[in-house]
N, C-alpha and C. Protein backbone atom coordinates (compact mmCIF):
# COMPACT_ATOMS: atom_id res chain seq x y z
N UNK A 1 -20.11 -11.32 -5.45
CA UNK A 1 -18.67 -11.49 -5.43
C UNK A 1 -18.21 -11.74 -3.98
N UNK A 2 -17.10 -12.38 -3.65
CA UNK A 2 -16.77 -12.93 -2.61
C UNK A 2 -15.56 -11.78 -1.68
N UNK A 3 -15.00 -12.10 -1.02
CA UNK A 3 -13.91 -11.17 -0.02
C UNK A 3 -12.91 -10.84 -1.01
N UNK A 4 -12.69 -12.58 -1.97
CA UNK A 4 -11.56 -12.58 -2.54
C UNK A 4 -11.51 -12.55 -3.89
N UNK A 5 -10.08 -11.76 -4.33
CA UNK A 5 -10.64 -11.39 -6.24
C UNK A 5 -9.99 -12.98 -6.59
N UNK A 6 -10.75 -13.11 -7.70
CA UNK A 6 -9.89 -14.36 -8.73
C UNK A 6 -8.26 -13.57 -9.22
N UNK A 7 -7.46 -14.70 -9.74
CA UNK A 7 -6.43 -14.44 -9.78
C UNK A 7 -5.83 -13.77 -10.82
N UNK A 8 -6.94 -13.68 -12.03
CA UNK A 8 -6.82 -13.18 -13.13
C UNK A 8 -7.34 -11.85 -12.58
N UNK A 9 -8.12 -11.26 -12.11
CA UNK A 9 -9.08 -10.32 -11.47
C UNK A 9 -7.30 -9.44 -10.53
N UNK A 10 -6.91 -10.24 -9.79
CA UNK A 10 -5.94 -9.57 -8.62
C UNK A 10 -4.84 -9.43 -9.48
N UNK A 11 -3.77 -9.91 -10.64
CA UNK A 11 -3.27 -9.49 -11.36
C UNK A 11 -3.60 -7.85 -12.03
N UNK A 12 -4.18 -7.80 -12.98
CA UNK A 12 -4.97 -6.73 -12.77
C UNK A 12 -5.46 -5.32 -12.08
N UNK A 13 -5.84 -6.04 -10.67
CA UNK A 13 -5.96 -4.40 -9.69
C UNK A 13 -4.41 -4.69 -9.08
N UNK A 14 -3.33 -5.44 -9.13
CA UNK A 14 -2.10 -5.26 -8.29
C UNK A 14 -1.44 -4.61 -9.32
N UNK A 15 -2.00 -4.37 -10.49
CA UNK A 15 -0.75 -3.80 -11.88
C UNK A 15 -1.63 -2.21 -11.86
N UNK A 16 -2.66 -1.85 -11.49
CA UNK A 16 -2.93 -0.71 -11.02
C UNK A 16 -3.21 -0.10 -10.14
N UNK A 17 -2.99 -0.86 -8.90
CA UNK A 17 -2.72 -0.18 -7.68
C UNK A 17 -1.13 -0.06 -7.91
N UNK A 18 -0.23 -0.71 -8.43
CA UNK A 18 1.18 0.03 -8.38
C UNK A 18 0.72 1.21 -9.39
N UNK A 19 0.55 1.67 -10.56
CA UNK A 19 0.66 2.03 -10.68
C UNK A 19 -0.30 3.99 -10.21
N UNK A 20 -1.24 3.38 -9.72
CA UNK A 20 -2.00 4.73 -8.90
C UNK A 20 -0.60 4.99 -7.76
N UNK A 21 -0.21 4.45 -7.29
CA UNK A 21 0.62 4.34 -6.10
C UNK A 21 2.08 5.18 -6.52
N UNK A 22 2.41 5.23 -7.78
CA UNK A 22 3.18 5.81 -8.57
C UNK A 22 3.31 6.93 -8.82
N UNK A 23 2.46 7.44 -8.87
CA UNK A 23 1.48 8.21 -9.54
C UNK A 23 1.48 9.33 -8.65
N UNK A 24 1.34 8.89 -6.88
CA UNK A 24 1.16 9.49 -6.03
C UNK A 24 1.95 9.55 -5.33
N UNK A 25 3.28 9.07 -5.56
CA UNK A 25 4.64 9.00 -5.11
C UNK A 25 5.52 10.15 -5.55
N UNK A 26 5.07 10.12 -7.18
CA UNK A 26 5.60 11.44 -8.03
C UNK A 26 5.02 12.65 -7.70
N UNK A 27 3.99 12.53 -7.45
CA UNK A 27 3.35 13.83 -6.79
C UNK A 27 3.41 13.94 -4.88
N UNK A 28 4.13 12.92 -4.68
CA UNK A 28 4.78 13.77 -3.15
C UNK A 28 3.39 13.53 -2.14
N UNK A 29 2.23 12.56 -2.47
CA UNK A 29 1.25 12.23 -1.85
C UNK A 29 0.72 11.49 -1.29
N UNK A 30 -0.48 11.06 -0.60
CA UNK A 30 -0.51 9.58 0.54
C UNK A 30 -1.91 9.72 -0.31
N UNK A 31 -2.54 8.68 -0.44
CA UNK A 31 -3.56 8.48 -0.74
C UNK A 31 -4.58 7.59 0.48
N UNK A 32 -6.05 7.37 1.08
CA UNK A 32 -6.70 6.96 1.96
C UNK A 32 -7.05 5.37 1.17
N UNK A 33 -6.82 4.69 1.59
CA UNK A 33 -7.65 3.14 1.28
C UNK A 33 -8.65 3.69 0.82
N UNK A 34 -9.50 4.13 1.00
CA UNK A 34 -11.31 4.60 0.25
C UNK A 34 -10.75 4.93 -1.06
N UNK A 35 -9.81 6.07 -0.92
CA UNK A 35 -9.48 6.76 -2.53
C UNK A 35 -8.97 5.60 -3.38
N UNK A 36 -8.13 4.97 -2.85
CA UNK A 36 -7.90 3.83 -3.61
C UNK A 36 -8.67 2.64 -4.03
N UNK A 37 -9.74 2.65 -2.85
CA UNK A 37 -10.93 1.08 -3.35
C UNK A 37 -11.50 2.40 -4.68
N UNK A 38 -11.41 3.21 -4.59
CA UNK A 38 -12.16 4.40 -5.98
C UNK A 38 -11.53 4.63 -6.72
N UNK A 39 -10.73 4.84 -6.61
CA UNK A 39 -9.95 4.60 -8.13
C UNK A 39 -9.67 3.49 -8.88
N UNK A 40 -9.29 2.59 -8.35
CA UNK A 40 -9.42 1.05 -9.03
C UNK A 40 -10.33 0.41 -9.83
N UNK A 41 -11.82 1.44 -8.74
CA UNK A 41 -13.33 0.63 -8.96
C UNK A 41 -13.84 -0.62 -8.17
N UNK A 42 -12.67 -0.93 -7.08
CA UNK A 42 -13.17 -2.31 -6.63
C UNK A 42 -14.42 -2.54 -6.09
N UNK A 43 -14.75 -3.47 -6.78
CA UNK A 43 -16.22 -4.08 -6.62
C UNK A 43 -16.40 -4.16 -5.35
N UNK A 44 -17.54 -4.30 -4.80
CA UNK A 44 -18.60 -4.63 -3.44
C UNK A 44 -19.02 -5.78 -3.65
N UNK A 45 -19.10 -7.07 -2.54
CA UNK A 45 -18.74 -6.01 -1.09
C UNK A 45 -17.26 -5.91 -0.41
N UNK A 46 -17.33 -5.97 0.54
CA UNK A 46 -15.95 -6.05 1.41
C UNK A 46 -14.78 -5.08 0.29
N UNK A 47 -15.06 -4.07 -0.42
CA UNK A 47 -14.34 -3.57 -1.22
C UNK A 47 -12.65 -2.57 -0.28
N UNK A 48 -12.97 -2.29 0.84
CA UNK A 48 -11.77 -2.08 1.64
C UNK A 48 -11.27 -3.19 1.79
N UNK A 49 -11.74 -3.91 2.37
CA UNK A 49 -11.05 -5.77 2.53
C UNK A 49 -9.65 -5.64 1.14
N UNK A 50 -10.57 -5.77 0.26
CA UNK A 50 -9.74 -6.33 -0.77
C UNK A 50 -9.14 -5.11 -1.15
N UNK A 51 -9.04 -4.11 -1.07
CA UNK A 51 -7.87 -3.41 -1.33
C UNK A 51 -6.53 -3.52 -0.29
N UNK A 52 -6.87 -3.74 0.79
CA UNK A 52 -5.80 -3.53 1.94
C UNK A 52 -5.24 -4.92 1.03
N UNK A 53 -6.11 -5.70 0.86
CA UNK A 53 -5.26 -6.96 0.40
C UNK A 53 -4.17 -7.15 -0.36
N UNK A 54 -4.76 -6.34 -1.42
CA UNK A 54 -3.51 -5.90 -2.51
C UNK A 54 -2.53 -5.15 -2.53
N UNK A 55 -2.70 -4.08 -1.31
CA UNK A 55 -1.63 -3.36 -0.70
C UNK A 55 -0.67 -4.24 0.07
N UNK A 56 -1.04 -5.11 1.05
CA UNK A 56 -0.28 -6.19 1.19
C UNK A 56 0.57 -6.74 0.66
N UNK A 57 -0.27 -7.10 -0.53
CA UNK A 57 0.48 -8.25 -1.51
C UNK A 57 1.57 -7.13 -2.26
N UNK A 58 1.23 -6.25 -2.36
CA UNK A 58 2.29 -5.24 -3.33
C UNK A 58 3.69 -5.03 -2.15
N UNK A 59 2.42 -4.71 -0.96
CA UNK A 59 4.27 -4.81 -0.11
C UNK A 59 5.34 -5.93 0.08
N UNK A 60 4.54 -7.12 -0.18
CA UNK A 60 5.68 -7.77 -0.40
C UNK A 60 6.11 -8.28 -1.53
N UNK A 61 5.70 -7.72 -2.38
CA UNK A 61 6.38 -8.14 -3.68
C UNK A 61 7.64 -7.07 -3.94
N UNK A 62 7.05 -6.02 -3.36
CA UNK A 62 8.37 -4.14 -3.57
C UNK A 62 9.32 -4.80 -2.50
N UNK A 63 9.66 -5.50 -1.52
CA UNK A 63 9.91 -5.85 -0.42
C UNK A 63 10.85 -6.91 -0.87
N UNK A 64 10.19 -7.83 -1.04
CA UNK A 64 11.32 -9.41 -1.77
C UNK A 64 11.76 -8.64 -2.81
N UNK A 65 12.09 -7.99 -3.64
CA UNK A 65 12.42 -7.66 -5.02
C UNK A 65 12.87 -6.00 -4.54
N UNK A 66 13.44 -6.25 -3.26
CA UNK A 66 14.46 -5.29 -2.51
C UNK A 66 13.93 -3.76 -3.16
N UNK A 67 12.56 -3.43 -3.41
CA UNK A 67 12.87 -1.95 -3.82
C UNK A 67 11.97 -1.58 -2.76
N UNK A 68 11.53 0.14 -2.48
CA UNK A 68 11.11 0.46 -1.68
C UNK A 68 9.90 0.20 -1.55
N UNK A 69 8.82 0.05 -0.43
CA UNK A 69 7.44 -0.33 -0.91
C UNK A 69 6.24 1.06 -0.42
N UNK A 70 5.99 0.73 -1.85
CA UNK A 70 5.08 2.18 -2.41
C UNK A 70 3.72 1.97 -1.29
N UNK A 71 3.81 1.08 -0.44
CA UNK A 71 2.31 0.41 0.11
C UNK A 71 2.26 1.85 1.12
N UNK A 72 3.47 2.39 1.60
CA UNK A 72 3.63 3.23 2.36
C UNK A 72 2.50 4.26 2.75
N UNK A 73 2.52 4.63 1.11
CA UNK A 73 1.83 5.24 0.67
C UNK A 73 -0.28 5.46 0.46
N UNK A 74 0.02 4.27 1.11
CA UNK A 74 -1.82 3.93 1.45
C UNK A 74 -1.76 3.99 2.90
N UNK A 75 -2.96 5.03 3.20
CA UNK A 75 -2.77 5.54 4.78
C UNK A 75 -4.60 5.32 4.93
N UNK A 76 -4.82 5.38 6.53
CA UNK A 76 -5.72 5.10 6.78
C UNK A 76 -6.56 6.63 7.01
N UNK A 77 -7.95 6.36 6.56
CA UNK A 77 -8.52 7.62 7.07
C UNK A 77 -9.04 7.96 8.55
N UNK A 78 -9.55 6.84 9.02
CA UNK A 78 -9.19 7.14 10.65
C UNK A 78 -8.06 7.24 11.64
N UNK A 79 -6.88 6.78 11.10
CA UNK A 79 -5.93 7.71 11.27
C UNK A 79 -4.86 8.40 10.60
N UNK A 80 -5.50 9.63 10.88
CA UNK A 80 -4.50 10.55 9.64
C UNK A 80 -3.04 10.78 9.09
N UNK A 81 -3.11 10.65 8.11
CA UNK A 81 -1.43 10.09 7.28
C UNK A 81 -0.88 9.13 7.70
N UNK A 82 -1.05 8.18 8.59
CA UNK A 82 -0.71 6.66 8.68
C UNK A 82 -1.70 5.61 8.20
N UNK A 83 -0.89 4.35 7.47
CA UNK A 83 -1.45 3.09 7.18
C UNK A 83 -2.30 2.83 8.89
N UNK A 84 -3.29 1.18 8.41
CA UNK A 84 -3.37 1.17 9.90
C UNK A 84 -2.85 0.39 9.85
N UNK A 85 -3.20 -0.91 11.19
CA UNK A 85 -1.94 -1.56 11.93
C UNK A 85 -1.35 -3.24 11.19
N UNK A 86 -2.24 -2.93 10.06
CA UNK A 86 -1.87 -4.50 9.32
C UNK A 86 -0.33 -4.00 8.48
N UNK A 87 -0.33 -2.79 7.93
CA UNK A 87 0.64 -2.28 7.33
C UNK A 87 2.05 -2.80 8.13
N UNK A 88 2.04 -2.22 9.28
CA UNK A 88 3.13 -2.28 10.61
C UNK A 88 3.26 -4.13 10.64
N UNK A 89 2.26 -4.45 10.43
CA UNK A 89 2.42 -6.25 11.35
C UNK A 89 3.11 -6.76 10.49
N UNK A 90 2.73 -6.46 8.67
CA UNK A 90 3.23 -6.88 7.61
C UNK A 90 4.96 -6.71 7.41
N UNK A 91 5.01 -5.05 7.32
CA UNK A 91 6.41 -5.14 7.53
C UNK A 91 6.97 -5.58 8.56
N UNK A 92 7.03 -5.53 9.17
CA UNK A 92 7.89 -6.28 10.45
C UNK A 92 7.81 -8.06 10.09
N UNK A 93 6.79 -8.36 9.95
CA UNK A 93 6.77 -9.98 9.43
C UNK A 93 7.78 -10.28 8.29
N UNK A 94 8.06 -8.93 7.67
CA UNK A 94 8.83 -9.14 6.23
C UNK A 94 10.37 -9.04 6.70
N UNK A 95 10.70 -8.47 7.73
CA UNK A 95 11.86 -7.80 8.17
C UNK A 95 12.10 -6.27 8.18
N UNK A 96 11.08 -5.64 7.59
CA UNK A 96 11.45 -4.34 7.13
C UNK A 96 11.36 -3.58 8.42
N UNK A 97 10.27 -4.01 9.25
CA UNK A 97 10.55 -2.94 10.67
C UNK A 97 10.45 -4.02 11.82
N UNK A 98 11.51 -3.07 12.48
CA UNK A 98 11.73 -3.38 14.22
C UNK A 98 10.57 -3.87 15.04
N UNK A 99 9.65 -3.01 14.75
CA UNK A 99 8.17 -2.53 15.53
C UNK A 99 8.39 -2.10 16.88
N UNK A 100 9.33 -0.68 16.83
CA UNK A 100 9.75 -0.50 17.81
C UNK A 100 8.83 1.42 17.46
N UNK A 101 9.25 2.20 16.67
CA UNK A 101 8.64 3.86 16.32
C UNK A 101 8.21 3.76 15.28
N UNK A 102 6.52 3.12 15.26
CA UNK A 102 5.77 3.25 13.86
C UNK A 102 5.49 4.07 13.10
N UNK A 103 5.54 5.63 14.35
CA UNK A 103 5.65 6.96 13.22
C UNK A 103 6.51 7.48 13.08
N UNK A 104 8.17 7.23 13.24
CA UNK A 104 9.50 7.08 12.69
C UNK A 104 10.13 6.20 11.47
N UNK A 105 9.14 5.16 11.73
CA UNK A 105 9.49 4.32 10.19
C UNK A 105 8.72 4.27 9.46
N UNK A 106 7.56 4.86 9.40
CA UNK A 106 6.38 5.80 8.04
C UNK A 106 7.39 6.39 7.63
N UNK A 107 7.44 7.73 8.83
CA UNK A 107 8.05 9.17 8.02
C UNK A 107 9.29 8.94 7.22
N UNK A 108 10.05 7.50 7.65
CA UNK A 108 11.23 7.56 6.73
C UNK A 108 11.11 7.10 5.65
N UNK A 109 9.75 5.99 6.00
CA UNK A 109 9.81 5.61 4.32
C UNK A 109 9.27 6.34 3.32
N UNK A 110 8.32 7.26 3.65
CA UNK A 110 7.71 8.23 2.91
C UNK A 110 9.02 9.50 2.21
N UNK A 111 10.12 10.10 3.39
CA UNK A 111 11.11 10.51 2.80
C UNK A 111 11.68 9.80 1.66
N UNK A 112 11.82 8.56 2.14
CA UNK A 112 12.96 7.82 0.86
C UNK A 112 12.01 7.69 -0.38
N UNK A 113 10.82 7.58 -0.21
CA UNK A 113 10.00 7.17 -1.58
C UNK A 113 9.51 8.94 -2.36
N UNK A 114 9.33 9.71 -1.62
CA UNK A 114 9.63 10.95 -2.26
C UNK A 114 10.68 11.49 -2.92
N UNK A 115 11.82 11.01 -2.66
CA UNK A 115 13.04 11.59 -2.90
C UNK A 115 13.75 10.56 -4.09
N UNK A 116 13.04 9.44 -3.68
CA UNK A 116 13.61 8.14 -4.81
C UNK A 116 13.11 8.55 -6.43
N UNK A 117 14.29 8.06 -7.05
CA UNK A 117 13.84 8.36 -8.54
C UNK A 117 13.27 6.94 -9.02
N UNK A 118 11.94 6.98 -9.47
CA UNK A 118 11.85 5.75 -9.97
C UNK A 118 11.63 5.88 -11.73
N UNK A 119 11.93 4.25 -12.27
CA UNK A 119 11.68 4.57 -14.04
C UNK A 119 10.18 4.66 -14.66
């Protein structure tokens, strides 16, 4: 298998990475990219690759479609309780951050997505 999923394949892990992401929103939690290439199951190789990917792609889909983005919520394990730095480049490319206090605009989005009621 290649870096990249087919499109039928990425449909699929993007309809359950929102919903693991959900999941762990309701329970007030950050989950590590690893936990998430494991829960999904994503195939090898490059299986981090392609999860950050889909975290991506989910942030900007929660992002254009103005709701909060649950991507927040995927943090890196080398550094603890923050995404790493593709997270930051992404939002800011989207408009969502300044890129001015990267661990001021985590912690807020993590407040608002804890506190948000979703259906």
């Amino acid at each position: 298998m290649t870096k990249r999923l087919e499109p039928e394949e990425q449909a699929r892990f993007l309809a359950a990475l929102a919903g693991l992401l959900e999941q762990a929103r309701r329970e007030r939690r950050t989950l590590t990219y690893l936990q998430i290439a494991d829960a999904l199951a994503m195939p090898g190789p490059h299986r981090i690759h392609k999860t950050t990917r889909l975290i991506e792609l989910l942030l900007k889909q929660e992002v254009t479609a103005g709701r909060l983005p649950r991507a927040a919520l995927a943090v890196s394990r080398a550094r603890p309780g923050r995404p790493a730095p593709g997270f930051f480049d992404r939002a800011r490319r989207l408009g969502l951050f300044d890129g001015q206090d990267s661990d001021a605009f985590h912690e807020g989005l993590l407040e608002r997505l804890f506190a948000a009621d979703r259906a």
